[in-house]
N, C-alpha and C. Protein backbone atom coordinates (compact mmCIF):
# COMPACT_ATOMS: atom_id res chain seq x y z
N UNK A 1 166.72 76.79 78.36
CA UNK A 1 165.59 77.62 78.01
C UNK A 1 164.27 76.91 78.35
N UNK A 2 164.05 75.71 78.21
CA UNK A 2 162.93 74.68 78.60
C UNK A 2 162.63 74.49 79.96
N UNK A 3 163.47 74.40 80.10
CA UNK A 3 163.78 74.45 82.30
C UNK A 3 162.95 75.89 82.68
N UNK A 4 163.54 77.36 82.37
CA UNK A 4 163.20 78.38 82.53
C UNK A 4 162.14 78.53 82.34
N UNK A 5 161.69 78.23 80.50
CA UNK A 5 159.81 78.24 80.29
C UNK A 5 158.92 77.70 81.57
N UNK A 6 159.58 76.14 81.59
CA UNK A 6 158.70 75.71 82.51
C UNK A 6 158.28 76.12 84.00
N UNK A 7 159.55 76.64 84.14
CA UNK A 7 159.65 77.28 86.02
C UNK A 7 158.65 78.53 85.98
N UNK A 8 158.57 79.17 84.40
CA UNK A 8 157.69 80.95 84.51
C UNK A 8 156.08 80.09 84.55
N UNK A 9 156.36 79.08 83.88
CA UNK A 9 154.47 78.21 83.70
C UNK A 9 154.33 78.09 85.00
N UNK A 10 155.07 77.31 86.12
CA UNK A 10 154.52 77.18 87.02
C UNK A 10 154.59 78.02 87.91
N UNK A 11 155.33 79.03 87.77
CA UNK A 11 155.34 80.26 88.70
C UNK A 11 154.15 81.13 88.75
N UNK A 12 153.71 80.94 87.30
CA UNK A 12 152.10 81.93 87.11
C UNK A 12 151.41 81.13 87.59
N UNK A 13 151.51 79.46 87.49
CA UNK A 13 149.72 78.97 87.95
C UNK A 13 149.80 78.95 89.22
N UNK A 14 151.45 79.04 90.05
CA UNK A 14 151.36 79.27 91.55
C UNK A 14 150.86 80.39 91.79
N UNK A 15 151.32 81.62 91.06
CA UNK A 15 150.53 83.03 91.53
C UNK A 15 149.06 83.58 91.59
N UNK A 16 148.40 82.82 90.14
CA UNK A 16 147.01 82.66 89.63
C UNK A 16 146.43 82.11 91.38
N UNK A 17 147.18 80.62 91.46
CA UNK A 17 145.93 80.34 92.70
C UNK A 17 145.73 80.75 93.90
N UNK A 18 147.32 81.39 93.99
CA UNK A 18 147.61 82.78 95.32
C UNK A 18 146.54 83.62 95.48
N UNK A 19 146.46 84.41 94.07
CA UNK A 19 145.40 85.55 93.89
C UNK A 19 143.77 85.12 94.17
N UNK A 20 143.98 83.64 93.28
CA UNK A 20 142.79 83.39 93.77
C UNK A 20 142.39 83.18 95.37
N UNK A 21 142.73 82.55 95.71
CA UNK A 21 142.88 82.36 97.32
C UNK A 21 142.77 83.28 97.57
N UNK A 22 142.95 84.29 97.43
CA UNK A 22 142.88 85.52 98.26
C UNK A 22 141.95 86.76 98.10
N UNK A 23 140.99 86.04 96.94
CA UNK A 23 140.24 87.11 96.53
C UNK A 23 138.77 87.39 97.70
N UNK A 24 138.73 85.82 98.09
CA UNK A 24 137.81 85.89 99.23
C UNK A 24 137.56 86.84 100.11
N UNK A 25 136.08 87.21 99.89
CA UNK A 25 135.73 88.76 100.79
C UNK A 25 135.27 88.38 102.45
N UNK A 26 135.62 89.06 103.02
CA UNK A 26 135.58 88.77 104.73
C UNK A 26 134.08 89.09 104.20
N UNK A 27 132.68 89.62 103.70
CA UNK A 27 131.79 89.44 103.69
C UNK A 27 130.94 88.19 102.82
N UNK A 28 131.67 87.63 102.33
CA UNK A 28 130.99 86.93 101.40
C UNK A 28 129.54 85.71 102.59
N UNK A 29 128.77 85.36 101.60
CA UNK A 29 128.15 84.39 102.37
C UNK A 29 126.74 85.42 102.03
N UNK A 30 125.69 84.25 102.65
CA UNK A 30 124.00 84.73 102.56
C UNK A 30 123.77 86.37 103.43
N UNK A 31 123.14 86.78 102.63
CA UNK A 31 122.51 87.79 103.64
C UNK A 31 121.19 88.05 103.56
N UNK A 32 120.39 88.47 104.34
CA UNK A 32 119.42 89.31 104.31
C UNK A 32 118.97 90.53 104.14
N UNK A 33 117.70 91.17 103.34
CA UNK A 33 117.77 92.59 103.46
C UNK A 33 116.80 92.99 103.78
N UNK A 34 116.45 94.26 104.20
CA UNK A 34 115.39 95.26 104.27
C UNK A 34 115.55 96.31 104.01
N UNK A 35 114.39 97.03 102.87
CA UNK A 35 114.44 97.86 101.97
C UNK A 35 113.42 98.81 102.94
N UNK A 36 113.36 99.23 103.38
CA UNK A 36 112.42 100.47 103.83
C UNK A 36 112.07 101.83 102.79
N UNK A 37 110.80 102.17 102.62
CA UNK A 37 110.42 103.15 102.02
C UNK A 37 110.31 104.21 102.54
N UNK A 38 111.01 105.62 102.60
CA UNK A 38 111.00 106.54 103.70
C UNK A 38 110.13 107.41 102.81
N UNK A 39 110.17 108.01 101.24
CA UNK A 39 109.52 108.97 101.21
C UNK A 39 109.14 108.20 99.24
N UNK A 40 107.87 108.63 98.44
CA UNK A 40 107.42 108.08 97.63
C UNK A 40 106.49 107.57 98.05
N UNK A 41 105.88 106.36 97.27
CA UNK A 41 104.64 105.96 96.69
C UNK A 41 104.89 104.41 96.29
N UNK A 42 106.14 104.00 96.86
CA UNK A 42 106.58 102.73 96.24
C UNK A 42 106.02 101.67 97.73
N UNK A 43 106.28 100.80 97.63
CA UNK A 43 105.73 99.82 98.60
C UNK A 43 106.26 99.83 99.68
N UNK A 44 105.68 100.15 100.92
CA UNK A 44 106.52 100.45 102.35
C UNK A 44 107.48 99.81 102.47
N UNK A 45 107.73 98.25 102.20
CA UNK A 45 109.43 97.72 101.95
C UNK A 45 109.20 96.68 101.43
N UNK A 46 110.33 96.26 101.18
CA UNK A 46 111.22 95.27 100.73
C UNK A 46 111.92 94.01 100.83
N UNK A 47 111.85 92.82 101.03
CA UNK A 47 112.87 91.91 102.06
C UNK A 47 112.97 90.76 100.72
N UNK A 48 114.35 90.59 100.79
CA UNK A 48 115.00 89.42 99.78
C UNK A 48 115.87 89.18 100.04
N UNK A 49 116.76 88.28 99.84
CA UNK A 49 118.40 87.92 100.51
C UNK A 49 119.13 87.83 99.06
N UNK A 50 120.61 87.96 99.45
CA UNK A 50 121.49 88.35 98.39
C UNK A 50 122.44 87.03 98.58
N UNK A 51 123.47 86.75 97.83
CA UNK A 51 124.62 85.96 98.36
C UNK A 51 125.71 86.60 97.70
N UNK A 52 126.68 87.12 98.15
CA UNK A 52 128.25 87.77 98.09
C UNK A 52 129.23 86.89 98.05
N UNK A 53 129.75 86.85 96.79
CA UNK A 53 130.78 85.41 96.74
C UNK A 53 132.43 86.89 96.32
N UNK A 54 133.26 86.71 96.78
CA UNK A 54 134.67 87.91 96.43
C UNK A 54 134.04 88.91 96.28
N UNK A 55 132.97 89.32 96.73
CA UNK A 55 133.05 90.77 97.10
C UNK A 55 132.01 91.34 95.86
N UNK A 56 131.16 89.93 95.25
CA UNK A 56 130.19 90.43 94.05
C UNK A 56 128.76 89.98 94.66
N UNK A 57 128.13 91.00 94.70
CA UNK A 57 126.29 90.57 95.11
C UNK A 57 125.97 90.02 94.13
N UNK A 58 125.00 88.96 94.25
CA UNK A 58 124.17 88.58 93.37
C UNK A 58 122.98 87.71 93.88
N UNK A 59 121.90 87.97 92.96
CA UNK A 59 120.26 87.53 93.75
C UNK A 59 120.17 86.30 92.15
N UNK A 60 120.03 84.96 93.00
CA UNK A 60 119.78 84.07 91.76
C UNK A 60 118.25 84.65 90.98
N UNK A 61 117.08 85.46 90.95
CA UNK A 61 116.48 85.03 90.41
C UNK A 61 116.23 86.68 89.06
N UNK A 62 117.37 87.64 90.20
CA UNK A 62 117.19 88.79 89.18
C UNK A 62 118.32 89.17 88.18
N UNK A 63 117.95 88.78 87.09
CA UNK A 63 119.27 89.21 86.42
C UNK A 63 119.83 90.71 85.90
N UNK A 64 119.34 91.56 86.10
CA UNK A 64 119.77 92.78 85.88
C UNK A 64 119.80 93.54 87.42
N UNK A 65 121.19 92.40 88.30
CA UNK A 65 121.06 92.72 89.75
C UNK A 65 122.52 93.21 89.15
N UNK A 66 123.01 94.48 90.02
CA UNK A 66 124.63 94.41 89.95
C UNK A 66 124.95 94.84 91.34
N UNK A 67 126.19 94.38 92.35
CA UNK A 67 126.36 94.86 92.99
C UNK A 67 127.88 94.77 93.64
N UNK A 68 128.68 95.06 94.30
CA UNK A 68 130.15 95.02 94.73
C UNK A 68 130.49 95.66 96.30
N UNK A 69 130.78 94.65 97.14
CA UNK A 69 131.02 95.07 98.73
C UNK A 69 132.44 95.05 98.35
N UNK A 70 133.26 96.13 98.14
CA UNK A 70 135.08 96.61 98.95
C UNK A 70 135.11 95.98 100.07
N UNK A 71 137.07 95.55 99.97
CA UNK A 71 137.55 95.19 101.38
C UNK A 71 137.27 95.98 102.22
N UNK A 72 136.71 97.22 102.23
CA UNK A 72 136.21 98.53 103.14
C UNK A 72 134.89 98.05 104.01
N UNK A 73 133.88 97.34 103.26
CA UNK A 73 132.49 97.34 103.62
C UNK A 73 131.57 98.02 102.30
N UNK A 74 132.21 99.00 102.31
CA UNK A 74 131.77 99.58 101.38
C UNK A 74 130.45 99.21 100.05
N UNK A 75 129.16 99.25 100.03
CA UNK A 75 128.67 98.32 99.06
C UNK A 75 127.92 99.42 97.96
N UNK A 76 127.95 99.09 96.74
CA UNK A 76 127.03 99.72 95.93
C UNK A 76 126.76 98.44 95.26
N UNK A 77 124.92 99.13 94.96
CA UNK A 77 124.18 97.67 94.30
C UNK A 77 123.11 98.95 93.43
N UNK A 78 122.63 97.91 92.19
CA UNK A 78 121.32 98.07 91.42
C UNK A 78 120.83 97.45 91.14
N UNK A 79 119.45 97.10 90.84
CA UNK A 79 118.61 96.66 90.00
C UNK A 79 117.53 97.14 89.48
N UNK A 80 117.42 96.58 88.22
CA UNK A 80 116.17 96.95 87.07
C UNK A 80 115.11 95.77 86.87
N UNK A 81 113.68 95.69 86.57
CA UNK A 81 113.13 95.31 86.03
C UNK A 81 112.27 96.00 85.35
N UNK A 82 111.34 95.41 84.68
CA UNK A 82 110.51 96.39 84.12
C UNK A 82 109.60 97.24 85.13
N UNK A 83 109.91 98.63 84.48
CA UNK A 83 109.39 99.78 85.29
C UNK A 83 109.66 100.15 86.18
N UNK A 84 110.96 99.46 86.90
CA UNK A 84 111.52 99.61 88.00
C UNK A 84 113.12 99.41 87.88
N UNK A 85 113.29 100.47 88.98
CA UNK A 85 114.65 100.91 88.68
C UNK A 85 115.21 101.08 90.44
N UNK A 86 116.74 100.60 90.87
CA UNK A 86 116.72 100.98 92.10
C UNK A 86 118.18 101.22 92.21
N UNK A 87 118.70 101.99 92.88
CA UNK A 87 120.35 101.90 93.49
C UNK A 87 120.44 102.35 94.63
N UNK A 88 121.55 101.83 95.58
CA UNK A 88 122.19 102.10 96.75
C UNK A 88 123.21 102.18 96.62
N UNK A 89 123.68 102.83 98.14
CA UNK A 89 125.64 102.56 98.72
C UNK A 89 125.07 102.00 100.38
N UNK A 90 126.04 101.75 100.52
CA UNK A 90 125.74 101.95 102.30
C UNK A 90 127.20 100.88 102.30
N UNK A 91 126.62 100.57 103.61
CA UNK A 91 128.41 99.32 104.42
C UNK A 91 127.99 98.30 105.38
N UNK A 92 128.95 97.53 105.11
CA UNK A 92 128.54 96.33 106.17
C UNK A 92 129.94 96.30 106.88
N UNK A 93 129.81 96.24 107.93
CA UNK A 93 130.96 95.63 109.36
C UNK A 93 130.16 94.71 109.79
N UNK A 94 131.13 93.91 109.96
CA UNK A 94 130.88 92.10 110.43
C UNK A 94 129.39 91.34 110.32
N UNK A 95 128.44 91.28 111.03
CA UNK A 95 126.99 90.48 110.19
C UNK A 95 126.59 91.35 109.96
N UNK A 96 126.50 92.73 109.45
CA UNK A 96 125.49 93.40 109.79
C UNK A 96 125.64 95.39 108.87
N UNK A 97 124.43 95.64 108.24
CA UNK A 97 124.81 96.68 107.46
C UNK A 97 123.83 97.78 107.25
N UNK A 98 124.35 98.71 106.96
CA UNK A 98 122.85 99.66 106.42
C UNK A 98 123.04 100.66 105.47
N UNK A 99 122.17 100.86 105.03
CA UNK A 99 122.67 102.23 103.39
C UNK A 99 121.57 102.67 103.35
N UNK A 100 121.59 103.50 102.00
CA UNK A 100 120.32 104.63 101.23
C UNK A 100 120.22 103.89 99.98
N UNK A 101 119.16 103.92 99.38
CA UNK A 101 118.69 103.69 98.39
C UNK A 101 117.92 104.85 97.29
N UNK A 102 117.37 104.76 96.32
CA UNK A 102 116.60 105.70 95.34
C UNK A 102 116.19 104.93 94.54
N UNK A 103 114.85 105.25 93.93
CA UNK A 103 114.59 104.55 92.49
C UNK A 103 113.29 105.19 92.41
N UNK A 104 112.75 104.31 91.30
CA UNK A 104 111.17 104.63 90.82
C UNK A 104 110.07 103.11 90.61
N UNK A 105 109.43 103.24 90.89
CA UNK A 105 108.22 102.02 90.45
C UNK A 105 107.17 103.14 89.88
N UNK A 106 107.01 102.64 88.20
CA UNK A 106 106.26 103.27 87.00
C UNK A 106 106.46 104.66 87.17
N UNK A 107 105.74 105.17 87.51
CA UNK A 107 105.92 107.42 87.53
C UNK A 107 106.19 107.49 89.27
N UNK A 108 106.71 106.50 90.00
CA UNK A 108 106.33 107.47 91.24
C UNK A 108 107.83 106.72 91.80
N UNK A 109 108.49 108.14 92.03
CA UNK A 109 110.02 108.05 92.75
C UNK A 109 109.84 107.97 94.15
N UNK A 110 110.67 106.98 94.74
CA UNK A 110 111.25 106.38 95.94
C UNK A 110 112.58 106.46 96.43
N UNK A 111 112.71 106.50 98.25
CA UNK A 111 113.47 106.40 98.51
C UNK A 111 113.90 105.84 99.77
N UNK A 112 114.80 105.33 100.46
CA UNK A 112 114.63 104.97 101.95
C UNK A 112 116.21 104.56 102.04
N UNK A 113 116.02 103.26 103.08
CA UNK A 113 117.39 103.03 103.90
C UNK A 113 117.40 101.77 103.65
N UNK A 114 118.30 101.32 103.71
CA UNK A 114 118.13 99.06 103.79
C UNK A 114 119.08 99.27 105.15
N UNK A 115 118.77 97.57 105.45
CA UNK A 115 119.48 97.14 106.32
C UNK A 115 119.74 96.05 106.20
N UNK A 116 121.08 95.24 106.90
CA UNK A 116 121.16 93.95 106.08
C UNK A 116 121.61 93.39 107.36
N UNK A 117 121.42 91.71 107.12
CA UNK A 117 121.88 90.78 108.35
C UNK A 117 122.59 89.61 107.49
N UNK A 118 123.74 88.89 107.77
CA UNK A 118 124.01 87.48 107.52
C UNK A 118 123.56 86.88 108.32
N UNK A 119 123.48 85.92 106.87
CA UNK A 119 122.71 84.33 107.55
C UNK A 119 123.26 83.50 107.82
C-alpha cells in the first residue's frame, strides 16, 4: 500500500509539471500596442506594451488590467481606472495583431481598433 501511495505522489507531481510545461502560450512574451481612436472624444490614441506569460495579459503598472490570448489567438482584454473604462477582442497570429475596442473617458464614449507588435 506504501509503494502504491508513493508511485500516485509521484505520478501527480510528474503530471502537475507536464501540465505545467505545457501551459506555455505560443504568444507569450513583450508586446506592443496601439490604441487608435476612430469615433468619440477620447484621445486620438494610445501606445503601452503588455507582457503575456500562458496566455494571461498583464501591464505591470495597471492593476485593474484583465486580459487572456487562447491557443486560437484569440484575445479579450479590459481595463479600468478612474473614470475610465475600456474593453476589446481582436487576435494575434505570430508577431503581430489587431482588434476593436470601446470604452468611455468621464461622459464621452469611445471607440477604435488596436494593433499590436512583439518585441
Amino acid at each position: 500500500m506504501k509503494k502504491f501511495l508513493a508511485c500516485t505522489i509521484a505520478a501527480s507531481c510528474l503530471m502537475t509539471l507536464v501540465s505545467a510545461a505545457h501551459a506555455h502560450s505560443a504568444y507569450d512574451g513583450s508586446w506592443d500596442l496601439l490604441f487608435v481612436t476612430q469615433r468619440g472624444a477620447c484621445d486620438p490614441t494610445y501606445n503601452f506594451s503588455v507582457n503575456v506569460t500562458d496566455g494571461i495579459v498583464t501591464h505591470p503598472n495597471l492593476v485593474k488590467f484583465r486580459g487572456y490570448v487562447a491557443r486560437s489567438g484569440a484575445v479579450r482584454a479590459s481595463v479600468s481606472v478612474p473614470d475610465k473604462y475600456a474593453s476589446g477582442s481582436g487576435r494575434l497570429s505570430g508577431n503581430s495583431g489587431r482588434g476593436t475596442w470601446s470604452g468611455f473617458s468621464g461622459n464621452a464614449r469611445c471607440s477604435g481598433y488596436w494593433t499590436a507588435r512583439r518585441t
